[in-house]
N, C-alpha and C. Protein backbone atom coordinates (compact mmCIF):
# COMPACT_ATOMS: atom_id res chain seq x y z
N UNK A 1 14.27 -2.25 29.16
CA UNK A 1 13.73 -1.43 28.10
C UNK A 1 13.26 -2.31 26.95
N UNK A 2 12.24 -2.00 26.73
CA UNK A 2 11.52 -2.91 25.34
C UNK A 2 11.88 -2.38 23.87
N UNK A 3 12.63 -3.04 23.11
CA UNK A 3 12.66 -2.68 21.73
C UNK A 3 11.99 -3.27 21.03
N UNK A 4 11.16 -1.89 20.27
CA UNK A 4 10.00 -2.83 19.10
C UNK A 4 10.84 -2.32 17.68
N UNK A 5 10.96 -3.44 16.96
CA UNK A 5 11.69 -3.27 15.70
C UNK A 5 10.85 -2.51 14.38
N UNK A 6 11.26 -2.02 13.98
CA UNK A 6 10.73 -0.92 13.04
C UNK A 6 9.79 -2.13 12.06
N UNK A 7 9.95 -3.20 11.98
CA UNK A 7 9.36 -4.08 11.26
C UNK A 7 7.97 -4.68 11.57
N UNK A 8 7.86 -4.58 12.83
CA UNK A 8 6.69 -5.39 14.04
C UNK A 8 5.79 -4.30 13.38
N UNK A 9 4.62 -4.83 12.69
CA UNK A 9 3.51 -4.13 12.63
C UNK A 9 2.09 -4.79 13.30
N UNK A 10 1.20 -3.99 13.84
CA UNK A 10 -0.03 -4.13 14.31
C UNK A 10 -0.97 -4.02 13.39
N UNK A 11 -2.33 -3.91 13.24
CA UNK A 11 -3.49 -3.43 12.53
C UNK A 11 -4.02 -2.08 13.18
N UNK A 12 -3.67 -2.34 14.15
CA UNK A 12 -4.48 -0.77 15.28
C UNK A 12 -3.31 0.39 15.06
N UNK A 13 -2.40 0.39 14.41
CA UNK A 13 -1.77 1.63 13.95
C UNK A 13 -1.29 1.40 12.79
N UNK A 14 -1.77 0.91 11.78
CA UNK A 14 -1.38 0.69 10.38
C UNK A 14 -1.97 1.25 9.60
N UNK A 15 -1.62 1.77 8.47
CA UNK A 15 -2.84 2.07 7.13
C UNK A 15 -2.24 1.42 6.59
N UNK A 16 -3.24 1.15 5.31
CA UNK A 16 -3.24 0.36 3.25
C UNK A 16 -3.04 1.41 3.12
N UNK A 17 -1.79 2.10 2.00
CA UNK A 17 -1.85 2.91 1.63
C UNK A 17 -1.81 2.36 -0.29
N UNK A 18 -2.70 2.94 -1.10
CA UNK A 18 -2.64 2.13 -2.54
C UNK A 18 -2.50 3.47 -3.38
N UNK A 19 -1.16 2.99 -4.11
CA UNK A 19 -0.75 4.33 -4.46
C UNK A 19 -1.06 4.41 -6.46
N UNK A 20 -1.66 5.45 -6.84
CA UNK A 20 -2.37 5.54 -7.98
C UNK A 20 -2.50 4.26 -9.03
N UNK A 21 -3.60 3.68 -8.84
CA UNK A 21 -3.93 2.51 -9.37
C UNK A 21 -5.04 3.14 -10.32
N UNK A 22 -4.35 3.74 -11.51
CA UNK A 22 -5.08 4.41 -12.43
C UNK A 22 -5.10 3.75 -13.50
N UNK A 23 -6.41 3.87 -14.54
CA UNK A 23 -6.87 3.94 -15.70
C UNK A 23 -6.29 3.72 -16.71
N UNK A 24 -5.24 4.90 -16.95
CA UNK A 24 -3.85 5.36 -18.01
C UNK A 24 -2.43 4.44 -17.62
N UNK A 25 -2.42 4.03 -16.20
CA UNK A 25 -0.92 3.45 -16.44
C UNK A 25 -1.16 2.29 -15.92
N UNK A 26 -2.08 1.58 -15.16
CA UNK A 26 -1.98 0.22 -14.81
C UNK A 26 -1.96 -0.88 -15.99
N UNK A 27 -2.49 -0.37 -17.76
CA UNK A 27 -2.40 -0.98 -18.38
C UNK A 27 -0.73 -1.49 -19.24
N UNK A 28 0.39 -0.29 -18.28
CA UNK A 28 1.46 -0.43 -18.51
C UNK A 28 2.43 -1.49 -17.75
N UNK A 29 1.70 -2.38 -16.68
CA UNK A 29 2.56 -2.81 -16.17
C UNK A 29 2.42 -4.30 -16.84
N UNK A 30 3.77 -5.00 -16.87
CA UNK A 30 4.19 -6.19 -16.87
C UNK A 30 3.23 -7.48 -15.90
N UNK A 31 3.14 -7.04 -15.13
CA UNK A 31 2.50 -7.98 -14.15
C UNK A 31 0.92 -7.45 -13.00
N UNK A 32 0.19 -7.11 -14.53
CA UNK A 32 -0.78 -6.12 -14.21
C UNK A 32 -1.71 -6.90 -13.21
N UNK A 33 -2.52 -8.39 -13.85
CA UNK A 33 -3.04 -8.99 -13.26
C UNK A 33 -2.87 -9.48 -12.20
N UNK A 34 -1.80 -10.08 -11.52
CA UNK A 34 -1.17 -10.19 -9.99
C UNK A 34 -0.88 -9.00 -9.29
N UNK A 35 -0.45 -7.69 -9.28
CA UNK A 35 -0.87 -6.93 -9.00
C UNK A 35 -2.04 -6.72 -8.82
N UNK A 36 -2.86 -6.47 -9.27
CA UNK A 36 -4.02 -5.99 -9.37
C UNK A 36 -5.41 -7.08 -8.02
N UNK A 37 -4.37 -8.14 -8.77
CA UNK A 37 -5.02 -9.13 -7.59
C UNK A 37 -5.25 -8.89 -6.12
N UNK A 38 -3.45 -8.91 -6.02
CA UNK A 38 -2.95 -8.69 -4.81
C UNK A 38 -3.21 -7.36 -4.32
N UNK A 39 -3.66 -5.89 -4.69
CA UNK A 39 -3.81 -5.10 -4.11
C UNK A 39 -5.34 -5.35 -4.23
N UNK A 40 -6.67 -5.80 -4.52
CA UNK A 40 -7.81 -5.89 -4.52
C UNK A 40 -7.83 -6.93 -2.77
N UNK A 41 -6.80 -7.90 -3.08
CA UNK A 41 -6.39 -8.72 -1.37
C UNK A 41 -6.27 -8.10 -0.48
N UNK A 42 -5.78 -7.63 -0.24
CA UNK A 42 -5.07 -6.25 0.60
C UNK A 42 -6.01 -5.51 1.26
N UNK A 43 -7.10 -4.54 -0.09
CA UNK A 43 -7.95 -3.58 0.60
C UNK A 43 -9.04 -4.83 0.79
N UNK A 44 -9.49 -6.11 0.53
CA UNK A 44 -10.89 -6.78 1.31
C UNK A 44 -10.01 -7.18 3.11
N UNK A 45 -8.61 -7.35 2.65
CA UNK A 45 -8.06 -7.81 4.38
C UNK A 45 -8.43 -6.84 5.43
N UNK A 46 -7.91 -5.11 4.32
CA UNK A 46 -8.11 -4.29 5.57
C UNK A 46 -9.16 -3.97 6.14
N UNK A 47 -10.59 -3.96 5.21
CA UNK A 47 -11.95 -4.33 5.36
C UNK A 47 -11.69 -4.84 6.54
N UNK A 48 -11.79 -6.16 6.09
CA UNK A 48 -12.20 -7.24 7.31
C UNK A 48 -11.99 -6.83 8.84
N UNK A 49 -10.16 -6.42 9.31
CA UNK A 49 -9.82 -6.52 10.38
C UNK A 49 -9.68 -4.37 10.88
N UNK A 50 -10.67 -3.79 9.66
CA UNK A 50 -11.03 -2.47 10.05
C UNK A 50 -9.87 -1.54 10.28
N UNK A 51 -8.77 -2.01 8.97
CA UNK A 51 -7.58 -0.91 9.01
C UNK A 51 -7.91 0.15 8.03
N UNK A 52 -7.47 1.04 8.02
CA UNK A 52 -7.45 2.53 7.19
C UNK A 52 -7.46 2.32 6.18
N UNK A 53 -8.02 2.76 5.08
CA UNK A 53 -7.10 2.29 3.82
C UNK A 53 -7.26 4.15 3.23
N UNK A 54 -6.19 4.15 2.88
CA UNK A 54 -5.94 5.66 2.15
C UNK A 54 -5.80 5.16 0.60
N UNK A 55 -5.84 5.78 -0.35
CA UNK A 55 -5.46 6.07 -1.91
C UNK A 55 -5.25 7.22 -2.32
N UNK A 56 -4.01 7.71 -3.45
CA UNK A 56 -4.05 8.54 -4.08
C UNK A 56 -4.44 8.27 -5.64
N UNK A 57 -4.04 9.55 -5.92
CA UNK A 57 -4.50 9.58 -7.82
C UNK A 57 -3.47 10.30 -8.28
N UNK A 58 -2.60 10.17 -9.11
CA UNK A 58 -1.67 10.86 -9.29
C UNK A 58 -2.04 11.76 -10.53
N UNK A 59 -2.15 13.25 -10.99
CA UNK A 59 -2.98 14.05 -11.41
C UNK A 59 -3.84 13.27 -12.73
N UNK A 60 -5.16 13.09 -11.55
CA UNK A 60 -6.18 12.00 -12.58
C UNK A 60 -6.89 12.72 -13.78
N UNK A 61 -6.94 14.54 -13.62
CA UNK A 61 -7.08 14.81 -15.30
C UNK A 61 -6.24 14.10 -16.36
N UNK A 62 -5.33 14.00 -16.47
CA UNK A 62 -4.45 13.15 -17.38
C UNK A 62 -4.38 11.89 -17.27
N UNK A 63 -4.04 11.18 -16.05
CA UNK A 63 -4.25 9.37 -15.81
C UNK A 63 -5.70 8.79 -15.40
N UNK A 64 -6.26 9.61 -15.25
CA UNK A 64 -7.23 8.68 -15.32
C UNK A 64 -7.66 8.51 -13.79
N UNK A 65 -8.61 7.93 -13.35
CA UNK A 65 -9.28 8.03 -11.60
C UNK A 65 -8.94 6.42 -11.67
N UNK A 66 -8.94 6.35 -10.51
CA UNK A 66 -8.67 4.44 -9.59
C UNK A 66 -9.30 3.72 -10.71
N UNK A 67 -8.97 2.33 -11.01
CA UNK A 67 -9.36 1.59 -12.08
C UNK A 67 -10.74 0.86 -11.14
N UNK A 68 -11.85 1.00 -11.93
CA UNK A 68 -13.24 0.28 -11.26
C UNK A 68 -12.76 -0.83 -10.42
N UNK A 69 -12.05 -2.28 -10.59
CA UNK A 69 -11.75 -3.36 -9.88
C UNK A 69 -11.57 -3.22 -8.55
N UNK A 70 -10.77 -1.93 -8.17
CA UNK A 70 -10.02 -1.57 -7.22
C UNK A 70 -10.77 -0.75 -6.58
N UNK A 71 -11.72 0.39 -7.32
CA UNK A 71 -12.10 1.69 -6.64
C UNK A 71 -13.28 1.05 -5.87
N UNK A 72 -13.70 0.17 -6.63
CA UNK A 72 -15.66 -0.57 -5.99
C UNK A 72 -15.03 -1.53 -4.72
N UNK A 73 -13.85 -1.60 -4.40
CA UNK A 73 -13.85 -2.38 -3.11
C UNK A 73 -13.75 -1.82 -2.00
N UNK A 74 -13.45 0.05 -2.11
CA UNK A 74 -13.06 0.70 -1.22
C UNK A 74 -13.38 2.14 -0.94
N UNK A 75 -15.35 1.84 -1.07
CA UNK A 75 -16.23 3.21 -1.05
C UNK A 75 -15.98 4.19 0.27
N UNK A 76 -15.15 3.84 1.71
CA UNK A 76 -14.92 4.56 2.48
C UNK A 76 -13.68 4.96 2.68
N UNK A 77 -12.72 4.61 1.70
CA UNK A 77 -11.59 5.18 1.92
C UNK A 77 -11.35 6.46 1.87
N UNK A 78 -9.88 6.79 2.48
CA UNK A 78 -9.45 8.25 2.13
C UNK A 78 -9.00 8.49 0.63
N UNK A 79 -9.34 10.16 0.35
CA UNK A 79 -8.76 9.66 -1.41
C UNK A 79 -7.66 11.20 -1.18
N UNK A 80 -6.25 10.92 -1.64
CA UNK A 80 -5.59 12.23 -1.56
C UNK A 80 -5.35 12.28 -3.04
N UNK A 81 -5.58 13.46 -3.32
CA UNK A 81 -4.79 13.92 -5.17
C UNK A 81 -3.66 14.33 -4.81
N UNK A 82 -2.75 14.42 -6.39
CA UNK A 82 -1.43 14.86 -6.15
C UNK A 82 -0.79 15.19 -7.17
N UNK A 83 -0.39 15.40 -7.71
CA UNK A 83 0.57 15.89 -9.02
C UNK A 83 2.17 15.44 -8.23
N UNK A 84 2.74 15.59 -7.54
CA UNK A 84 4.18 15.26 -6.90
C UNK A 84 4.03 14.16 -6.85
N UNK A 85 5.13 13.76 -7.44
CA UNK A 85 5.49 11.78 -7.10
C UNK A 85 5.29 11.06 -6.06
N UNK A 86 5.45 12.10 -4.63
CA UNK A 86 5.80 11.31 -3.15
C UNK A 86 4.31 11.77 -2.72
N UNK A 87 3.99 11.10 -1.99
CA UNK A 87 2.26 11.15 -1.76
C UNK A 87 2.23 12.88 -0.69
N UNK A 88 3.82 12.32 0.01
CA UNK A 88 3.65 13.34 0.88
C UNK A 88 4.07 14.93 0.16
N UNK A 89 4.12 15.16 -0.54
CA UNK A 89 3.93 16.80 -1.11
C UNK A 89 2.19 17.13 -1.54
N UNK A 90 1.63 16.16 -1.39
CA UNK A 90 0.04 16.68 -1.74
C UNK A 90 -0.50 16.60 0.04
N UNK A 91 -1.02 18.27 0.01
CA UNK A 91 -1.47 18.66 0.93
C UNK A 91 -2.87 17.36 1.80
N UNK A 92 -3.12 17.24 0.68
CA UNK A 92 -4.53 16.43 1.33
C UNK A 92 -3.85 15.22 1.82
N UNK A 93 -3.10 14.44 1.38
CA UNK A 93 -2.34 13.27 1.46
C UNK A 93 -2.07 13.47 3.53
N UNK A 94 -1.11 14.61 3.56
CA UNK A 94 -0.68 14.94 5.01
C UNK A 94 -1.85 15.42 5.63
N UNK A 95 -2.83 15.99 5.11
CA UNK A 95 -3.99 16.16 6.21
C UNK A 95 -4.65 14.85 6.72
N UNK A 96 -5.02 14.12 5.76
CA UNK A 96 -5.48 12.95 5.88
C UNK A 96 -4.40 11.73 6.84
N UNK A 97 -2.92 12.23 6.55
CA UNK A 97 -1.97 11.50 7.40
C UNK A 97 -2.22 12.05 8.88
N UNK A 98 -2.06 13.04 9.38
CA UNK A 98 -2.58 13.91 10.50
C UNK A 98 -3.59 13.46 11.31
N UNK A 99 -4.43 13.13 10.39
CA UNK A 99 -6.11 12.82 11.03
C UNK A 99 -6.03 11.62 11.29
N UNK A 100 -5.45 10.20 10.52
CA UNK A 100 -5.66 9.17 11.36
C UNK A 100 -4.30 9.01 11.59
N UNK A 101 -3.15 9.44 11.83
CA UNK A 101 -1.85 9.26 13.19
C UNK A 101 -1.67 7.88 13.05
N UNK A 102 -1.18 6.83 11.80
CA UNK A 102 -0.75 5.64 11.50
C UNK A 102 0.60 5.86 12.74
N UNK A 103 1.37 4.85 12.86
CA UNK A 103 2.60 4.71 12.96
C UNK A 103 3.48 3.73 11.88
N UNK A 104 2.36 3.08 11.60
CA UNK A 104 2.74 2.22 9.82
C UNK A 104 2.08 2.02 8.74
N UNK A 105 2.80 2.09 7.55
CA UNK A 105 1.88 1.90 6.38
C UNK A 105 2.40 0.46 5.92
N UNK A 106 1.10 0.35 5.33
CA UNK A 106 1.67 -0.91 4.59
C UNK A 106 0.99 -0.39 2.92
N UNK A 107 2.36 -0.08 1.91
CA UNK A 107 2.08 0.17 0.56
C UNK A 107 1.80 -0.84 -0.23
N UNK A 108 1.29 0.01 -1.10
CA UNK A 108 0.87 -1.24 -2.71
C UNK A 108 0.79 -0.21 -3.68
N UNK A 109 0.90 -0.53 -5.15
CA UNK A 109 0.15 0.31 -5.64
C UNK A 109 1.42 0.43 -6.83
N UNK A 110 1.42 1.43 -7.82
CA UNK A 110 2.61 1.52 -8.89
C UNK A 110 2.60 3.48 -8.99
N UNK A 111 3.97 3.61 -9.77
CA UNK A 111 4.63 2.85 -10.32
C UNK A 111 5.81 2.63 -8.81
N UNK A 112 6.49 1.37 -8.98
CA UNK A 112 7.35 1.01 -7.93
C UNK A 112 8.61 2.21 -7.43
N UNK A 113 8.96 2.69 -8.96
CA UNK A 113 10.24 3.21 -9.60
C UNK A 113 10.44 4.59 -9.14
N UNK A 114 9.00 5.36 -8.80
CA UNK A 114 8.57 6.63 -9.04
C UNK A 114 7.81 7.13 -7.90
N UNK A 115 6.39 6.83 -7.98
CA UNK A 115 5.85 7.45 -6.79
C UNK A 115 5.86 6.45 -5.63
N UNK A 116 5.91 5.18 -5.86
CA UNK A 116 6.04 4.38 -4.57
C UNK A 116 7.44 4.67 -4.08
N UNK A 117 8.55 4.83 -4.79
CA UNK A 117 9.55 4.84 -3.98
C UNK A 117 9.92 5.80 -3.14
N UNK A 118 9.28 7.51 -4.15
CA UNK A 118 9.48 8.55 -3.24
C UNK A 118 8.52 8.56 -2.03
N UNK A 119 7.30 7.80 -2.33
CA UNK A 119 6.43 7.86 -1.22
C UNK A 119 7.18 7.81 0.13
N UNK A 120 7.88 6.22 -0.08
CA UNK A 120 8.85 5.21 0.92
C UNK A 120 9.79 6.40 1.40
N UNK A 121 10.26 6.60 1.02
CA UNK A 121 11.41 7.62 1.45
C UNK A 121 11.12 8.68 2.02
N UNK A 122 9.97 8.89 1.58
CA UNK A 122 9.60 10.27 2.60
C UNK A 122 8.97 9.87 3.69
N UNK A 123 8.29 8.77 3.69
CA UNK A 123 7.16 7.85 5.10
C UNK A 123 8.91 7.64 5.43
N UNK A 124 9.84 6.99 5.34
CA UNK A 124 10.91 6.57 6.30
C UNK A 124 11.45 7.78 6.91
N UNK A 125 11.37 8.85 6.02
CA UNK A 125 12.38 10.05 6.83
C UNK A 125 11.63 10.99 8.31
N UNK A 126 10.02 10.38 7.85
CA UNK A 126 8.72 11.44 8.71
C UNK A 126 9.34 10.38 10.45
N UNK A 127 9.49 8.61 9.71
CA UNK A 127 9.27 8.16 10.91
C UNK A 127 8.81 7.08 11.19
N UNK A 128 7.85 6.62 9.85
CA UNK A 128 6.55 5.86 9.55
C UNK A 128 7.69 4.63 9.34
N UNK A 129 6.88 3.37 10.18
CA UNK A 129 7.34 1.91 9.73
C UNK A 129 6.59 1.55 8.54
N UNK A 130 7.22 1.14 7.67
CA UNK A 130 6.91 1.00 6.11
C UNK A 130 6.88 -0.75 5.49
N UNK A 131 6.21 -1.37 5.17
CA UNK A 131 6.40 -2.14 4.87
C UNK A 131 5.47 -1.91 3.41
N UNK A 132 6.56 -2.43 2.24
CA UNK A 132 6.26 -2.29 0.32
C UNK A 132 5.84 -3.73 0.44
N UNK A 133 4.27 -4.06 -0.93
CA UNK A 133 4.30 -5.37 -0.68
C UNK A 133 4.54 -5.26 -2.58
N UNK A 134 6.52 -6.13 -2.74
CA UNK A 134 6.54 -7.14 -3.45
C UNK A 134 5.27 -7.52 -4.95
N UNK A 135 4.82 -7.83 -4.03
CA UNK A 135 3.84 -8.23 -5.30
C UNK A 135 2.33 -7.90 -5.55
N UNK A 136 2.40 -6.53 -4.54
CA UNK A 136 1.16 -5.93 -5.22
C UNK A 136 1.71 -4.51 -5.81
N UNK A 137 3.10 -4.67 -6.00
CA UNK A 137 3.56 -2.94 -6.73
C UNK A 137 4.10 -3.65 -8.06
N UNK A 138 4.84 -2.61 -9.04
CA UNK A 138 5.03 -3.17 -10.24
C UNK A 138 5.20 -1.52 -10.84
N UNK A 139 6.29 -1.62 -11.64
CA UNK A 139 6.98 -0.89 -12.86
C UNK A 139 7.13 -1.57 -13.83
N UNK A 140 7.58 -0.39 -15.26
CA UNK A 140 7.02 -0.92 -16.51
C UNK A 140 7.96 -1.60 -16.88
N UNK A 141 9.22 -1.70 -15.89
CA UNK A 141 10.16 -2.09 -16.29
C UNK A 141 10.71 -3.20 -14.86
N UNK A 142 11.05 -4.59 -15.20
CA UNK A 142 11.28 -5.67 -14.42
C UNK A 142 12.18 -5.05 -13.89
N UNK A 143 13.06 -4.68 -14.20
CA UNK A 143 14.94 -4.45 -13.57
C UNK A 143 14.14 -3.12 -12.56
N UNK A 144 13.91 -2.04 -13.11
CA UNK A 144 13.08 -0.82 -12.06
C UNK A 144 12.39 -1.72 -11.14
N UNK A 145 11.78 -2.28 -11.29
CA UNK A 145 11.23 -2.76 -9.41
C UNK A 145 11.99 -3.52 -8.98
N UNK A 146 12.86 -4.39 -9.57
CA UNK A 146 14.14 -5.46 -8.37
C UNK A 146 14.71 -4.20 -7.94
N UNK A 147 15.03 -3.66 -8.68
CA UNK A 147 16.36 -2.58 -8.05
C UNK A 147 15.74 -1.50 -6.67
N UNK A 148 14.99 -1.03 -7.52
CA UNK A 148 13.79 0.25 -6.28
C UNK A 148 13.18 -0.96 -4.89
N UNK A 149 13.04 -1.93 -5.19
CA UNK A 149 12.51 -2.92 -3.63
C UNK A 149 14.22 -2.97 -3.15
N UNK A 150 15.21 -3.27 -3.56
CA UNK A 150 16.67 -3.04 -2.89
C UNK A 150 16.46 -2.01 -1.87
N UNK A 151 16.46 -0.95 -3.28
CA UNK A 151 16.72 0.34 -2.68
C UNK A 151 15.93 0.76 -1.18
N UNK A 152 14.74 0.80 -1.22
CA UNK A 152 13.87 0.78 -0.30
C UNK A 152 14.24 0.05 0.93
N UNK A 153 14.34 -1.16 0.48
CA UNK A 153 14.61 -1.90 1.56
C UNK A 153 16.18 -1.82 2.55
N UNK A 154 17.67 -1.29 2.17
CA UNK A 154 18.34 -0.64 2.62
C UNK A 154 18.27 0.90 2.81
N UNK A 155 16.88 1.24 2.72
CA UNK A 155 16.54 2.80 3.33
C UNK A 155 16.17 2.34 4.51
N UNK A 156 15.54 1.25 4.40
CA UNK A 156 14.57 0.55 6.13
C UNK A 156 13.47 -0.08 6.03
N UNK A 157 12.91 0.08 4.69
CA UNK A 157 11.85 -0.41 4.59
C UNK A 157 11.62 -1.81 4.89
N UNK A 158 10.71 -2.43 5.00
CA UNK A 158 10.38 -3.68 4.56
C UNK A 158 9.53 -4.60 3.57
N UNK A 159 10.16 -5.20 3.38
CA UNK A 159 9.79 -5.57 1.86
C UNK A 159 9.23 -7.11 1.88
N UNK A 160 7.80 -7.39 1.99
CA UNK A 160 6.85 -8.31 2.15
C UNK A 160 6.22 -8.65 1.13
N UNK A 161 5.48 -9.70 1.39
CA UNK A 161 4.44 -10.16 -0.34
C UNK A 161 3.10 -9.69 0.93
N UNK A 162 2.19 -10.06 0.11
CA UNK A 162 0.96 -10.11 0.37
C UNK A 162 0.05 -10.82 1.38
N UNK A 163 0.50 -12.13 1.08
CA UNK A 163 -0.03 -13.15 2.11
C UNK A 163 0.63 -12.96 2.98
N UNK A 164 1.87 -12.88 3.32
CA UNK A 164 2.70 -12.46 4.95
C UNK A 164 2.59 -11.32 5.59
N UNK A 165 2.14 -10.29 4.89
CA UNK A 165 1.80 -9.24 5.94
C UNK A 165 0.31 -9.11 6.11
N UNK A 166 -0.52 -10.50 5.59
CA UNK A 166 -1.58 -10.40 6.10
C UNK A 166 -1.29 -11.13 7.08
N UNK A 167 -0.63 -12.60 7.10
CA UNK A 167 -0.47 -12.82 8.46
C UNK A 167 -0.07 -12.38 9.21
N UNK A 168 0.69 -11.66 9.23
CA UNK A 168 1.74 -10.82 10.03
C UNK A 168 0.63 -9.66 10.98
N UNK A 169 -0.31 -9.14 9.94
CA UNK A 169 -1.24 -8.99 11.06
C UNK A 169 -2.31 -9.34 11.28
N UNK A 170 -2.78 -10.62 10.73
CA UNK A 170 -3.78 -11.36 11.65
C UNK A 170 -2.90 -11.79 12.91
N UNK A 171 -1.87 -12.49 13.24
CA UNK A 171 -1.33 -12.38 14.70
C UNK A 171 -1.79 -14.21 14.42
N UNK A 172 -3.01 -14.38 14.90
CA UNK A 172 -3.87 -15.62 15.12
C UNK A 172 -4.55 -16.28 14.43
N UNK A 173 -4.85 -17.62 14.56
CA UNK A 173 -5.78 -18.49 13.49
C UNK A 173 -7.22 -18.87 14.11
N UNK A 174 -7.45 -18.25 15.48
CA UNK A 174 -8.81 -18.13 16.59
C UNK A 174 -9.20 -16.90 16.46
N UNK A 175 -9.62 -16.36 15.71
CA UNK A 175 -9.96 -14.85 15.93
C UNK A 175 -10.97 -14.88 14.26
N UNK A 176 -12.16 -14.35 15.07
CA UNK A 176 -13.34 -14.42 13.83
C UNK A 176 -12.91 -13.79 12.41
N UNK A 177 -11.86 -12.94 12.45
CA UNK A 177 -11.15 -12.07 11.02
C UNK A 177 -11.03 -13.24 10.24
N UNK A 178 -9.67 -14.14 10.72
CA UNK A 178 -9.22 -15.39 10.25
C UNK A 178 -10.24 -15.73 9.42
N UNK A 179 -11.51 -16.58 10.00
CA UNK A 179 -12.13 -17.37 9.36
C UNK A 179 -13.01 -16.64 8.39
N UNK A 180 -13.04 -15.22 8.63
CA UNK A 180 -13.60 -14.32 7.32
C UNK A 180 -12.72 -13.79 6.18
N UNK A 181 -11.43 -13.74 6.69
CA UNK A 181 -10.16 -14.24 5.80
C UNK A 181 -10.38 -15.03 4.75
N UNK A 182 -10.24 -16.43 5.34
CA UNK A 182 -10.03 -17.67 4.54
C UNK A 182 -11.55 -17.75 3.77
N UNK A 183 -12.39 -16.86 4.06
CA UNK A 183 -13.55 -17.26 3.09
C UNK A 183 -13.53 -16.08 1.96
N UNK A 184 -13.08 -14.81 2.07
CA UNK A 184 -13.02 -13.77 1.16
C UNK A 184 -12.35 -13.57 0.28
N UNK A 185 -10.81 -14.57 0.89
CA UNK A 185 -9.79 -13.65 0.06
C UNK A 185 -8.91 -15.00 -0.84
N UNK A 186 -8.65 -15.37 -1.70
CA UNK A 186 -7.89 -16.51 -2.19
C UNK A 186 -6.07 -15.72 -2.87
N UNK A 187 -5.26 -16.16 -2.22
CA UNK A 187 -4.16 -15.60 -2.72
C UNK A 187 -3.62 -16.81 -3.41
């Protein structure tokens, strides 16, 4: 019998999921610019090797819509709205989950503390292999994201930076992605 560990992720059943990278609160985080970096990394990787990328807005009458840096890299994505913290109580969020049938996400996005964590918890309870990346999420508060990446991560999650779960699914250093990799993306 083959055991695949809840950790082993592919590209052919993965989404980016980038969770409200808004207007009104990204100017609240501590470590806005590396963030910001690292999730702009992220959606040109999934580009490249043609993974999903989903986004929400967490109710953007009040916060504000995707911050330009972020929104201009990712004109075909899915976009779910939401007012509920966890992506999964907004209807569109689960239709859009439905329609492309991930078996993993790989998150980014803020706040760590709040909607990324309930996100995590509800993707772990549906089923979904989860991997949080470290250093493209961020709360307004340092101690709130050490503690919430814990937390997460003894729910099941996995808890990665940026550059390793791109390798993790490039797989190879022969494969034409790679070398469109190393020319697009500088981490």
């Amino acid at each position: 019998m083959f055991f695949r560990h809840k950790s082993v992720i592919r590209k052919e059943d993965t989404i980016l999921l980038v969770v409200d990278m808004q207007e009104k609160i990204v100017p609240l985080m501590p470590e806005r610019d590396l963030v910001v970096k690292n999730v702009q990394n992220l959606i040109k990787f999934a580009k490249i090797v043609q993974m999903p990328i989903v986004y929400t807005e967490h109710y953007p009458k009040g916060l504000g819509i995707t911050i330009p840096e972020v929104l201009e890299l990712m004109p075909e994505a899915k976009r779910a709205e939401k007012i509920t913290f966890s992506c999964f109580g907004s209807e569109e969020f689960v239709q859009v989950m439905e329609e492309l049938k991930p078996k993993n996400m790989v998150v980014c996005g803020i706040f760590t503390n709040v909607c990324v964590l309930q996100t995590v918890l509800d993707a772990l309870q549906r089923g979904y292999g989860v991997q949080v990346i470290a250093d493209a999420t961020n709360a307004q508060k340092m101690r709130d994201w050490e503690i919430v990446l814990r937390r997460m991560e003894n729910s099941g999650a996995t808890i990665s930076t940026t550059e390793t779960v791109i390798y993790v699914l490039l797989e190879r250093g022969d494969r034409a992605e790679f070398k469109q990799f190393l020319k697009e993306i500088q981490l």
